[in-house]
PDB file of N, CA and C in Angstrom:
ATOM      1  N   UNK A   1      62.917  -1.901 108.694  1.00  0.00           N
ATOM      2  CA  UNK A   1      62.868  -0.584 108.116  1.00  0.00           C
ATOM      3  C   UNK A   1      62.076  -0.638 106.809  1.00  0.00           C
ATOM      4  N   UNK A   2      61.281  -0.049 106.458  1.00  0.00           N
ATOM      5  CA  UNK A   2      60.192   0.175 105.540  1.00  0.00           C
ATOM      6  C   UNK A   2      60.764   0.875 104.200  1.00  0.00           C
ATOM      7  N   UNK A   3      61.118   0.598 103.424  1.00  0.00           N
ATOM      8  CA  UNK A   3      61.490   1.381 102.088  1.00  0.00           C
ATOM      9  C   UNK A   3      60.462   2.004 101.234  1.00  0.00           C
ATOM     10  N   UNK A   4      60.363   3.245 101.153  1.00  0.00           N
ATOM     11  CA  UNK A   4      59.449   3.937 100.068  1.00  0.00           C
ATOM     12  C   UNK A   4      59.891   3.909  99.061  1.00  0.00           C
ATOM     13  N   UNK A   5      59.101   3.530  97.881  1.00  0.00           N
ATOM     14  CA  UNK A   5      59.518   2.969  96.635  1.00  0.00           C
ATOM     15  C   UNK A   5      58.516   4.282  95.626  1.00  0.00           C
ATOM     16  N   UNK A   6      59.027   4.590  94.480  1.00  0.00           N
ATOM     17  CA  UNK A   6      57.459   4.995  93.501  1.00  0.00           C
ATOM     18  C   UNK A   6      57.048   4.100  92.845  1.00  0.00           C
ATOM     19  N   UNK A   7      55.581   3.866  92.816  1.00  0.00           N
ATOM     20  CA  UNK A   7      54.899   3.371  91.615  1.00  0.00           C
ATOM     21  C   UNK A   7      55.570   3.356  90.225  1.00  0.00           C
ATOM     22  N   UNK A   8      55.787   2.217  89.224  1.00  0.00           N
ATOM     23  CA  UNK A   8      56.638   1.666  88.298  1.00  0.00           C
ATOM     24  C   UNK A   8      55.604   2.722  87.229  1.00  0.00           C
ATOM     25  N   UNK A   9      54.272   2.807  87.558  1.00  0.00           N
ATOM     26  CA  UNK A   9      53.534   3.657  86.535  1.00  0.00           C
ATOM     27  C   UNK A   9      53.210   4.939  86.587  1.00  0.00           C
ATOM     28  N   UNK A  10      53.150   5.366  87.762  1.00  0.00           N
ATOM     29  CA  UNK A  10      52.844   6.963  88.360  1.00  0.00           C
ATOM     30  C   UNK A  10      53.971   7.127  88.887  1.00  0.00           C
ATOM     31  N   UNK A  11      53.745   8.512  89.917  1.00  0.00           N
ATOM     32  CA  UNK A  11      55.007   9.303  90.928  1.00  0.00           C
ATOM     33  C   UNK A  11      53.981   9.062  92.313  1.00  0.00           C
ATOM     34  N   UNK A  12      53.387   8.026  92.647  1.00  0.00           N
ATOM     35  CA  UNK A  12      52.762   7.906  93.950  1.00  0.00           C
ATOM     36  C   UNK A  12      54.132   7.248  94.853  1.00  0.00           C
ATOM     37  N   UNK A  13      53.935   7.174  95.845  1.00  0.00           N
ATOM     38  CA  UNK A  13      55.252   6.802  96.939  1.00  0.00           C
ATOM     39  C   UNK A  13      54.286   5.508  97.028  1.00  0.00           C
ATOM     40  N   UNK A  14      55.018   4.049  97.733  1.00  0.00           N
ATOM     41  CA  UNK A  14      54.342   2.690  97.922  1.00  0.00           C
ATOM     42  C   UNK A  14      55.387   2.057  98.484  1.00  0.00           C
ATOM     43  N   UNK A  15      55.272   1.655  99.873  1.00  0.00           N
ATOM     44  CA  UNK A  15      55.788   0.935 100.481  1.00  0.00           C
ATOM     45  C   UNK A  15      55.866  -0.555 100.432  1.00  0.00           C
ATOM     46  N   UNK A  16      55.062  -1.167 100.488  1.00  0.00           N
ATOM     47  CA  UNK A  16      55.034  -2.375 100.175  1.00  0.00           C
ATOM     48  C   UNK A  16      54.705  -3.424  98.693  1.00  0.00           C
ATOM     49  N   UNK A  17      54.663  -2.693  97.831  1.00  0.00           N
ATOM     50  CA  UNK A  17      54.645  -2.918  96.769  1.00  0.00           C
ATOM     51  C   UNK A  17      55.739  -2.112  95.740  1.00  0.00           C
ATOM     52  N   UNK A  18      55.842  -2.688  94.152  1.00  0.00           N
ATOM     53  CA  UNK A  18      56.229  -1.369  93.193  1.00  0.00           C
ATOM     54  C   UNK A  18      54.776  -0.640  92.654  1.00  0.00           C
ATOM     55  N   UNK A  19      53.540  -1.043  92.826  1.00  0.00           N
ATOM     56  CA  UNK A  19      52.692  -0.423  92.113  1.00  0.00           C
ATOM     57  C   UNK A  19      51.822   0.064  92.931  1.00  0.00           C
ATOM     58  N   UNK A  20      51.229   1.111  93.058  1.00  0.00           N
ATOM     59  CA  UNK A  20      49.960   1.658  93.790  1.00  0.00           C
ATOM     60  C   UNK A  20      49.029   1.133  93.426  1.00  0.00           C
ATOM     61  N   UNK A  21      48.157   1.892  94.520  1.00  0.00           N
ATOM     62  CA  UNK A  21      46.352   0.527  94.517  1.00  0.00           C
ATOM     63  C   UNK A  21      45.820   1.222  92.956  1.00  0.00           C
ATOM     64  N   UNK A  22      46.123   2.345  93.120  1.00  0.00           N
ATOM     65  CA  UNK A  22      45.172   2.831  91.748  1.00  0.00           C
ATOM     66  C   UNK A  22      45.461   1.896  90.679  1.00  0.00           C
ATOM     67  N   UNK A  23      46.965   2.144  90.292  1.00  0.00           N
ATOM     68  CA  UNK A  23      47.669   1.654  89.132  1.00  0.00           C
ATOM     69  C   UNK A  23      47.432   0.500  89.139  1.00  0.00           C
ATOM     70  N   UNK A  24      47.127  -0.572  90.271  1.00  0.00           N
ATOM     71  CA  UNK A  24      47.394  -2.145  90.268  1.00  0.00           C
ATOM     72  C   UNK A  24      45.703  -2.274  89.674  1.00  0.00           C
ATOM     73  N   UNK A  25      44.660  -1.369  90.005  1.00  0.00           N
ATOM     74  CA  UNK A  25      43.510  -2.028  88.978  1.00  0.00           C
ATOM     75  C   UNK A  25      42.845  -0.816  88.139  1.00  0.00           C
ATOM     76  N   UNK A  26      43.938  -0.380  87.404  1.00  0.00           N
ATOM     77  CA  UNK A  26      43.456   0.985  86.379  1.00  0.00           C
ATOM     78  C   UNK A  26      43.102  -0.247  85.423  1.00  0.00           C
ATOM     79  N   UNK A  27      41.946   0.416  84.254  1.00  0.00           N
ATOM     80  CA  UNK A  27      41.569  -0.327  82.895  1.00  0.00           C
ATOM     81  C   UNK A  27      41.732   0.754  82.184  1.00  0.00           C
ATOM     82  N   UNK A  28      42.481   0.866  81.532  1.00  0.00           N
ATOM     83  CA  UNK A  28      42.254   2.068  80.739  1.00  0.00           C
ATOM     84  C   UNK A  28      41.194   1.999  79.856  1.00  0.00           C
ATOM     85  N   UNK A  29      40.617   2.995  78.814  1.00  0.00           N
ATOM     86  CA  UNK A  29      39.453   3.478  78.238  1.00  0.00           C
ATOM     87  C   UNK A  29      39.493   2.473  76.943  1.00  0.00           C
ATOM     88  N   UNK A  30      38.380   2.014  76.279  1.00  0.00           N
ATOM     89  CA  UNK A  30      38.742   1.271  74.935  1.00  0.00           C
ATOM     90  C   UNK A  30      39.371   2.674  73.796  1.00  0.00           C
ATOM     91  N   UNK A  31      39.988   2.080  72.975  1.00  0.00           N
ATOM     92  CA  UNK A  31      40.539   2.482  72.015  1.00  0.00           C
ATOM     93  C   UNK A  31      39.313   2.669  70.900  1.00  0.00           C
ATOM     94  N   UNK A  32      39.797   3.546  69.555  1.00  0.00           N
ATOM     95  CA  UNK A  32      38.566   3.669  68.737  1.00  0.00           C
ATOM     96  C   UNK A  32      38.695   2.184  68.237  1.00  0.00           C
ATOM     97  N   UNK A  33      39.656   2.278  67.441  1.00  0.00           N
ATOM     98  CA  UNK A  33      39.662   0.410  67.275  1.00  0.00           C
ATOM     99  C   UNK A  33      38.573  -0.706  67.999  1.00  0.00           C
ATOM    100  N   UNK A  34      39.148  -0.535  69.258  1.00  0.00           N
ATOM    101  CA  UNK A  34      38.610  -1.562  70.167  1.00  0.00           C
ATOM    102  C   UNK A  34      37.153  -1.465  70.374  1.00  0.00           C
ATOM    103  N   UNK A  35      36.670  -0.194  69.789  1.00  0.00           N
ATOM    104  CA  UNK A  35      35.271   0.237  69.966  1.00  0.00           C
ATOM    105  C   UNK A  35      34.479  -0.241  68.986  1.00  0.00           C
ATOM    106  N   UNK A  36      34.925   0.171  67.594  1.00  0.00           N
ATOM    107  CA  UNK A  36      35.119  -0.291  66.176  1.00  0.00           C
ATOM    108  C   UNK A  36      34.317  -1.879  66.123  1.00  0.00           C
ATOM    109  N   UNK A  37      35.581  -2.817  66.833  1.00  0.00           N
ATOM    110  CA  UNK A  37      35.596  -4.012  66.594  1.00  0.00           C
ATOM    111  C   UNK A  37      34.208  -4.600  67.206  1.00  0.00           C
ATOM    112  N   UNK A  38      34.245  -3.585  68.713  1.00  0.00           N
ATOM    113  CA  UNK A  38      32.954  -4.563  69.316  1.00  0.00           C
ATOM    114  C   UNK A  38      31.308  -4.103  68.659  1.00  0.00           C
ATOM    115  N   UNK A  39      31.362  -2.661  67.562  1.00  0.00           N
ATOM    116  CA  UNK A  39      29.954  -2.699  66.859  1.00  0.00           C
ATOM    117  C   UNK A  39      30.166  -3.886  65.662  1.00  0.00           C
ATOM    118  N   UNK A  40      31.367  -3.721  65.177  1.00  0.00           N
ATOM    119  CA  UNK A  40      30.699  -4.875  63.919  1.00  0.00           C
ATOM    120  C   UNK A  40      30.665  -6.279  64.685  1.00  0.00           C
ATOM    121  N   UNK A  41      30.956  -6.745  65.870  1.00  0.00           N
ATOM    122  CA  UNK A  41      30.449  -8.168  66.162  1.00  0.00           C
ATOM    123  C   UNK A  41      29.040  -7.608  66.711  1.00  0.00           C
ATOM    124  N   UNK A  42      28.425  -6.539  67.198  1.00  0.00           N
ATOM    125  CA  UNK A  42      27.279  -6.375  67.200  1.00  0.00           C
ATOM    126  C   UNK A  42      26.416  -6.646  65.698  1.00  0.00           C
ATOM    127  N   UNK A  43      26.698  -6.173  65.173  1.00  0.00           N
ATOM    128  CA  UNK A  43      26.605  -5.926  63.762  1.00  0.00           C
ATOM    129  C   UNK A  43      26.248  -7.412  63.499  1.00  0.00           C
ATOM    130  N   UNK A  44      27.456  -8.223  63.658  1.00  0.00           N
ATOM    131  CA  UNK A  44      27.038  -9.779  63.128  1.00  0.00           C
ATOM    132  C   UNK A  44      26.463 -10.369  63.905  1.00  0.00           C
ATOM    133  N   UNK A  45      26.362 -10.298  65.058  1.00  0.00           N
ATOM    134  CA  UNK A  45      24.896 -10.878  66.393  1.00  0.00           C
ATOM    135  C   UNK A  45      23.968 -10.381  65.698  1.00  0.00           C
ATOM    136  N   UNK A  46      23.531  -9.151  65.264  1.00  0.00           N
ATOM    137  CA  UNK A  46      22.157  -8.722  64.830  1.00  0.00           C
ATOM    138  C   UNK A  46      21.776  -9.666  63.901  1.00  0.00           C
ATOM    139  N   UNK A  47      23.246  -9.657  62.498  1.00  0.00           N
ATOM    140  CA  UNK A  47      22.479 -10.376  61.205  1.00  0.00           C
ATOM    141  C   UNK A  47      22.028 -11.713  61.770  1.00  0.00           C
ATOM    142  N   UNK A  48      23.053 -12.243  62.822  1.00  0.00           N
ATOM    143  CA  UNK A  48      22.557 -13.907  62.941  1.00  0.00           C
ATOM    144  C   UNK A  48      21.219 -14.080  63.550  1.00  0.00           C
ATOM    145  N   UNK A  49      20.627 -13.176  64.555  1.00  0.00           N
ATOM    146  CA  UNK A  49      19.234 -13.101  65.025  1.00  0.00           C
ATOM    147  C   UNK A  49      18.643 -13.142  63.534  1.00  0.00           C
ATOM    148  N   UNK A  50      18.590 -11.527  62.594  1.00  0.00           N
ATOM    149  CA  UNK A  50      17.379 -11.647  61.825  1.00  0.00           C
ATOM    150  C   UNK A  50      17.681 -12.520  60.916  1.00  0.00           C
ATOM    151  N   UNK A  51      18.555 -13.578  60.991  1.00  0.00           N
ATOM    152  CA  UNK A  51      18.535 -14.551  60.007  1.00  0.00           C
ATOM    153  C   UNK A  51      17.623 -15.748  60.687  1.00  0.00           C
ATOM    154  N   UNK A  52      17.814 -15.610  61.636  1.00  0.00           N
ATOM    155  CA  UNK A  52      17.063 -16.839  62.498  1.00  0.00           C
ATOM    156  C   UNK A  52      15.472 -16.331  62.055  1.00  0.00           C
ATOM    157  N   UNK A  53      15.269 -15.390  62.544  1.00  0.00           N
ATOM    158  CA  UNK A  53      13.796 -14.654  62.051  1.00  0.00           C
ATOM    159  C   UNK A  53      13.093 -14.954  60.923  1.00  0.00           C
ATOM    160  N   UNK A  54      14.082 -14.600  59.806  1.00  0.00           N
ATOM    161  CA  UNK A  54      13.700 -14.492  58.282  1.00  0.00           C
ATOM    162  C   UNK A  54      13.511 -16.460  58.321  1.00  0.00           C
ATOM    163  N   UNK A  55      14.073 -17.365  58.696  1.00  0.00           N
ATOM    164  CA  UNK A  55      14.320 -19.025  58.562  1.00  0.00           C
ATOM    165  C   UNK A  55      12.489 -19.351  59.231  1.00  0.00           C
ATOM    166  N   UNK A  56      12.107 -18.460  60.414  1.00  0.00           N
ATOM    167  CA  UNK A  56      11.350 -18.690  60.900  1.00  0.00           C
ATOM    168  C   UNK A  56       9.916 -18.031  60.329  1.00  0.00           C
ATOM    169  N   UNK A  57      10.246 -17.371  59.560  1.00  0.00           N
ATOM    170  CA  UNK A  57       8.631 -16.750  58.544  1.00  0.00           C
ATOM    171  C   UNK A  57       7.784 -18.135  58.126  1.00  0.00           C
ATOM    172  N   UNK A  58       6.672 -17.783  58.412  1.00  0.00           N
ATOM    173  CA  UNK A  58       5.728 -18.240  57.396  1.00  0.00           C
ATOM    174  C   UNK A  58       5.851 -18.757  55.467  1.00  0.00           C
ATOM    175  N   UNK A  59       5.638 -19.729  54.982  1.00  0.00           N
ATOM    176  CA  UNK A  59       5.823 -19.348  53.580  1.00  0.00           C
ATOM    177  C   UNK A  59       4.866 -18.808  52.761  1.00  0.00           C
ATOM    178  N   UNK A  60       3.515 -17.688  53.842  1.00  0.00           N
ATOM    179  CA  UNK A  60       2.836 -16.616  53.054  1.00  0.00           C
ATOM    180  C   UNK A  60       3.036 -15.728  53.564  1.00  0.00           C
ATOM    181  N   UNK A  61       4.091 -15.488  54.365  1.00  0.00           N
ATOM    182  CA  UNK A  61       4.733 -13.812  54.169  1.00  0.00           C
ATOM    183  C   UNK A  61       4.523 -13.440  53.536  1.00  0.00           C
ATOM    184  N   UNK A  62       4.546 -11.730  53.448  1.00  0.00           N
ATOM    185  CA  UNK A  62       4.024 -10.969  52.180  1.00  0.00           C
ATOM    186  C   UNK A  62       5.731 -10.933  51.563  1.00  0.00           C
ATOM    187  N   UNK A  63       5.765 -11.183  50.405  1.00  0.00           N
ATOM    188  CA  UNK A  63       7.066 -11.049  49.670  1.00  0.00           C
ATOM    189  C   UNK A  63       7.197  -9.897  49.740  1.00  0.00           C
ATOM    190  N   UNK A  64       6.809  -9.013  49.525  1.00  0.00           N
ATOM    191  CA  UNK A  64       7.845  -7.197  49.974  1.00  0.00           C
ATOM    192  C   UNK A  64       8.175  -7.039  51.135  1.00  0.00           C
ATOM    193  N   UNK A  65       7.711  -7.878  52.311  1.00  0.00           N
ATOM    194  CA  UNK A  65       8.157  -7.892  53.648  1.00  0.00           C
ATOM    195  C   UNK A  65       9.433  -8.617  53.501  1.00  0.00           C
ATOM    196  N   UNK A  66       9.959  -9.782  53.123  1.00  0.00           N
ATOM    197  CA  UNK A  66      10.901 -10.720  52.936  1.00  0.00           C
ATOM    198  C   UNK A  66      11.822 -10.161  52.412  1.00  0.00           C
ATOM    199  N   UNK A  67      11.722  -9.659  51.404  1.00  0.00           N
ATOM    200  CA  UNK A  67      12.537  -8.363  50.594  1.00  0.00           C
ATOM    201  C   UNK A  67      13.297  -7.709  51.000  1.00  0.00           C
ATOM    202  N   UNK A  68      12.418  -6.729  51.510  1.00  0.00           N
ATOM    203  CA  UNK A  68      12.578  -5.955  53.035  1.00  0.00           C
ATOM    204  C   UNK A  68      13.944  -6.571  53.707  1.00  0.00           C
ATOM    205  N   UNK A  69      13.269  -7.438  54.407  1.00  0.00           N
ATOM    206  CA  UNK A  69      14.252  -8.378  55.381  1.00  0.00           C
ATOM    207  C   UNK A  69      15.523  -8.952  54.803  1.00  0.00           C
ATOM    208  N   UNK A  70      15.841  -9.301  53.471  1.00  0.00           N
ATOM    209  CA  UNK A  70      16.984  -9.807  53.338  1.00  0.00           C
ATOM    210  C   UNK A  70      17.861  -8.683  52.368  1.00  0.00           C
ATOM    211  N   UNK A  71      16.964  -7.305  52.104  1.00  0.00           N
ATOM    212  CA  UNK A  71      17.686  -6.041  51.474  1.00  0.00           C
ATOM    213  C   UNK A  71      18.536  -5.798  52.761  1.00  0.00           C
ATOM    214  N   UNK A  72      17.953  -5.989  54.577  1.00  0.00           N
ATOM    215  CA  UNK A  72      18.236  -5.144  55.401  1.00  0.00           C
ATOM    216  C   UNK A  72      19.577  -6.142  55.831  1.00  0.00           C
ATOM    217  N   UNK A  73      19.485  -7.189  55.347  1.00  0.00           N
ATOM    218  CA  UNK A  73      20.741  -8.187  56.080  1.00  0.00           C
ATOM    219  C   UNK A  73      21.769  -7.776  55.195  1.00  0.00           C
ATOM    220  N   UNK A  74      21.537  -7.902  53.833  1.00  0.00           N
ATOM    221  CA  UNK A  74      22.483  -7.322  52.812  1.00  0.00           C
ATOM    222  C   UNK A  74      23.173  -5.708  53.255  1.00  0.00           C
ATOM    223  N   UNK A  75      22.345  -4.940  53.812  1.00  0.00           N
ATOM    224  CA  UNK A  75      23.216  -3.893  54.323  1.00  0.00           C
ATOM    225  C   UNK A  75      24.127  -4.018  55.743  1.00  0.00           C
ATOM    226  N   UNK A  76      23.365  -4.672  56.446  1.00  0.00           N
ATOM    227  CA  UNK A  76      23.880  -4.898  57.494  1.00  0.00           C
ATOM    228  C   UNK A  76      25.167  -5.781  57.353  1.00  0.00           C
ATOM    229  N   UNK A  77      25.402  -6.670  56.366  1.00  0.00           N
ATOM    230  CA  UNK A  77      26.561  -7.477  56.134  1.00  0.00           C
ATOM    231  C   UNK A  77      27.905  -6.223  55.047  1.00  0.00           C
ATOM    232  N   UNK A  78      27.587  -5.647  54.817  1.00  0.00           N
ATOM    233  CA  UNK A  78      28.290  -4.364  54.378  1.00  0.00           C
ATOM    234  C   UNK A  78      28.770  -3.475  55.090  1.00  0.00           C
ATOM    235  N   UNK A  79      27.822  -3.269  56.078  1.00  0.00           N
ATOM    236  CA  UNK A  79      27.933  -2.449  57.538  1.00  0.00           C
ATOM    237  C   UNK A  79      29.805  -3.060  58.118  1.00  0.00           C
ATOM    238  N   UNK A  80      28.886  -4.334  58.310  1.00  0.00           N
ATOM    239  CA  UNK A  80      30.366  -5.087  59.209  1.00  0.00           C
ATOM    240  C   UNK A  80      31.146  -4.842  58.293  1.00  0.00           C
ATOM    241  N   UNK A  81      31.470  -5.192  57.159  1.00  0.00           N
ATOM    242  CA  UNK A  81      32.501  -5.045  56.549  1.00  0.00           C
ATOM    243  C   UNK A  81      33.082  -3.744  56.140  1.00  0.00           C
ATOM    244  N   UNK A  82      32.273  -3.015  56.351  1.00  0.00           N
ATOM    245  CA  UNK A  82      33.410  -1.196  56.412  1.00  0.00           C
ATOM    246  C   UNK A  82      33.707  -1.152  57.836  1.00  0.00           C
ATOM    247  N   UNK A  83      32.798  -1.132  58.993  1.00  0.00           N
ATOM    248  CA  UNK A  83      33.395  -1.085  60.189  1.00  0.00           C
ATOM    249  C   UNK A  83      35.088  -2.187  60.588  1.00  0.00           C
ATOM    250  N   UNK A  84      34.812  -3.623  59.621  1.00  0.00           N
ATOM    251  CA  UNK A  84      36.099  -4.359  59.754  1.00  0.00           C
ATOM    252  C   UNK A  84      37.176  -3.581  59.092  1.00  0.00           C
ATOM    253  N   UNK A  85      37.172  -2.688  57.880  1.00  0.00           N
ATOM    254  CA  UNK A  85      37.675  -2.500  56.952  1.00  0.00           C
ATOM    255  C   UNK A  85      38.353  -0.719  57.419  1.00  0.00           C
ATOM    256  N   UNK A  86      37.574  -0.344  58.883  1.00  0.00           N
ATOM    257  CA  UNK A  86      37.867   1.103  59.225  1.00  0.00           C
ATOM    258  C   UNK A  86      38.889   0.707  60.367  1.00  0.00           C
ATOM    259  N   UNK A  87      38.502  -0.415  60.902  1.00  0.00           N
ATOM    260  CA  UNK A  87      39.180  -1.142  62.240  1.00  0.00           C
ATOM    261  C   UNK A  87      40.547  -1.145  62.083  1.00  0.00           C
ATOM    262  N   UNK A  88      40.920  -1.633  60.622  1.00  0.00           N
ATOM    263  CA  UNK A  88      41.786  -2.595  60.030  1.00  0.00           C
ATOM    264  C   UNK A  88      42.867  -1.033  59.817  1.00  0.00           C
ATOM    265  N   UNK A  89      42.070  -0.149  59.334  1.00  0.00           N
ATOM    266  CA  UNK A  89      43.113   1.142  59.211  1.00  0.00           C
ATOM    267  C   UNK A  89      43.110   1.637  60.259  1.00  0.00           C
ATOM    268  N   UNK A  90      42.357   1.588  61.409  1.00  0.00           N
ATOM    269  CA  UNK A  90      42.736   2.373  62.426  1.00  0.00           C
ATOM    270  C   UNK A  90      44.057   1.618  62.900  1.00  0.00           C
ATOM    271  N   UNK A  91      43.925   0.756  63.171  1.00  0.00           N
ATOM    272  CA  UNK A  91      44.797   0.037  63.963  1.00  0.00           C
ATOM    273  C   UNK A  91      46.249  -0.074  63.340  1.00  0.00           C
ATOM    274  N   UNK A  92      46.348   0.144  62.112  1.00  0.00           N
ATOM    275  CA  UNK A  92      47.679   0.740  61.101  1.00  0.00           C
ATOM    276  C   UNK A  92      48.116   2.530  61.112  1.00  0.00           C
ATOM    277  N   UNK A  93      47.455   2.843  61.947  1.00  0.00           N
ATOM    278  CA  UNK A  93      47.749   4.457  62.053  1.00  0.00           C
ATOM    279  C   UNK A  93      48.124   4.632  63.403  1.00  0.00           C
ATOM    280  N   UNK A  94      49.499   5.228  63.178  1.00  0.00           N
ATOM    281  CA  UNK A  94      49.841   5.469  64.199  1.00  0.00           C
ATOM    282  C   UNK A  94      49.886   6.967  65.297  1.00  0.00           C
ATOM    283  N   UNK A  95      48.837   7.348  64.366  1.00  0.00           N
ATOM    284  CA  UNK A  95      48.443   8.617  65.177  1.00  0.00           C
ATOM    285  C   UNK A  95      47.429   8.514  65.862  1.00  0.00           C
ATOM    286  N   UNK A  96      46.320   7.057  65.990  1.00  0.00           N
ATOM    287  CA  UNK A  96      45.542   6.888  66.703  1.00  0.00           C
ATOM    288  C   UNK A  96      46.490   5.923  67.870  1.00  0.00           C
ATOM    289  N   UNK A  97      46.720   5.765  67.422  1.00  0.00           N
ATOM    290  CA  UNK A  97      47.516   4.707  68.446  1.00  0.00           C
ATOM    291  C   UNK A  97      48.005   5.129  69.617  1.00  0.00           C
ATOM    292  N   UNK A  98      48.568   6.726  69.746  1.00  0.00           N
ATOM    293  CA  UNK A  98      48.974   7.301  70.725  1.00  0.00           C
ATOM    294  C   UNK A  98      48.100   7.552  71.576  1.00  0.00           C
TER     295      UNK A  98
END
């Protein structure tokens, strides 16, 4: 005899399991947090490329180009650190959390 059971996560009926097919491979959506976190490791992949870049110049680069280049790492290392620093409060609020 076959017992109909509901899904432990929905109101679907499931016989041979407690969880339905949906529920057994739902991902739910990233979180802002979780979104957050994966630009500033973008953020620090970028600086580590144009650091590799800037290591790899010429030493007659034009110095306002170089400039340039290590004004733009200097922002970009600021970048990460408000995006770490927005992460850090999202994830302490519990009105995002819901």
């Amino acid at each position: 005899m076959t017992t109909v059971k509901q899904c432990l996560h929905c109101t679907v009926p499931t016989c041979d399991s407690d969880v339905c097919a949906f529920c057994a491979t739902y991902v739910p959506p990233e979180s802002p947090s979780q979104r957050l976190d994966v630009a500033a490791n973008r953020v620090d992949l970028l600086r580590h490329d144009i650091n590799d870049v800037l290591r790899d110049l010429p030493e007659t680069a034009p110095l306002f180009a170089v400039a340039d280049v290590v004004t733009a790492l200097g922002h970009l290392r600021r970048a990460a650190v408000a995006l770490d620093r927005a992460n850090d409060v999202l994830e302490g609020d519990e009105a995002v959390k819901r």
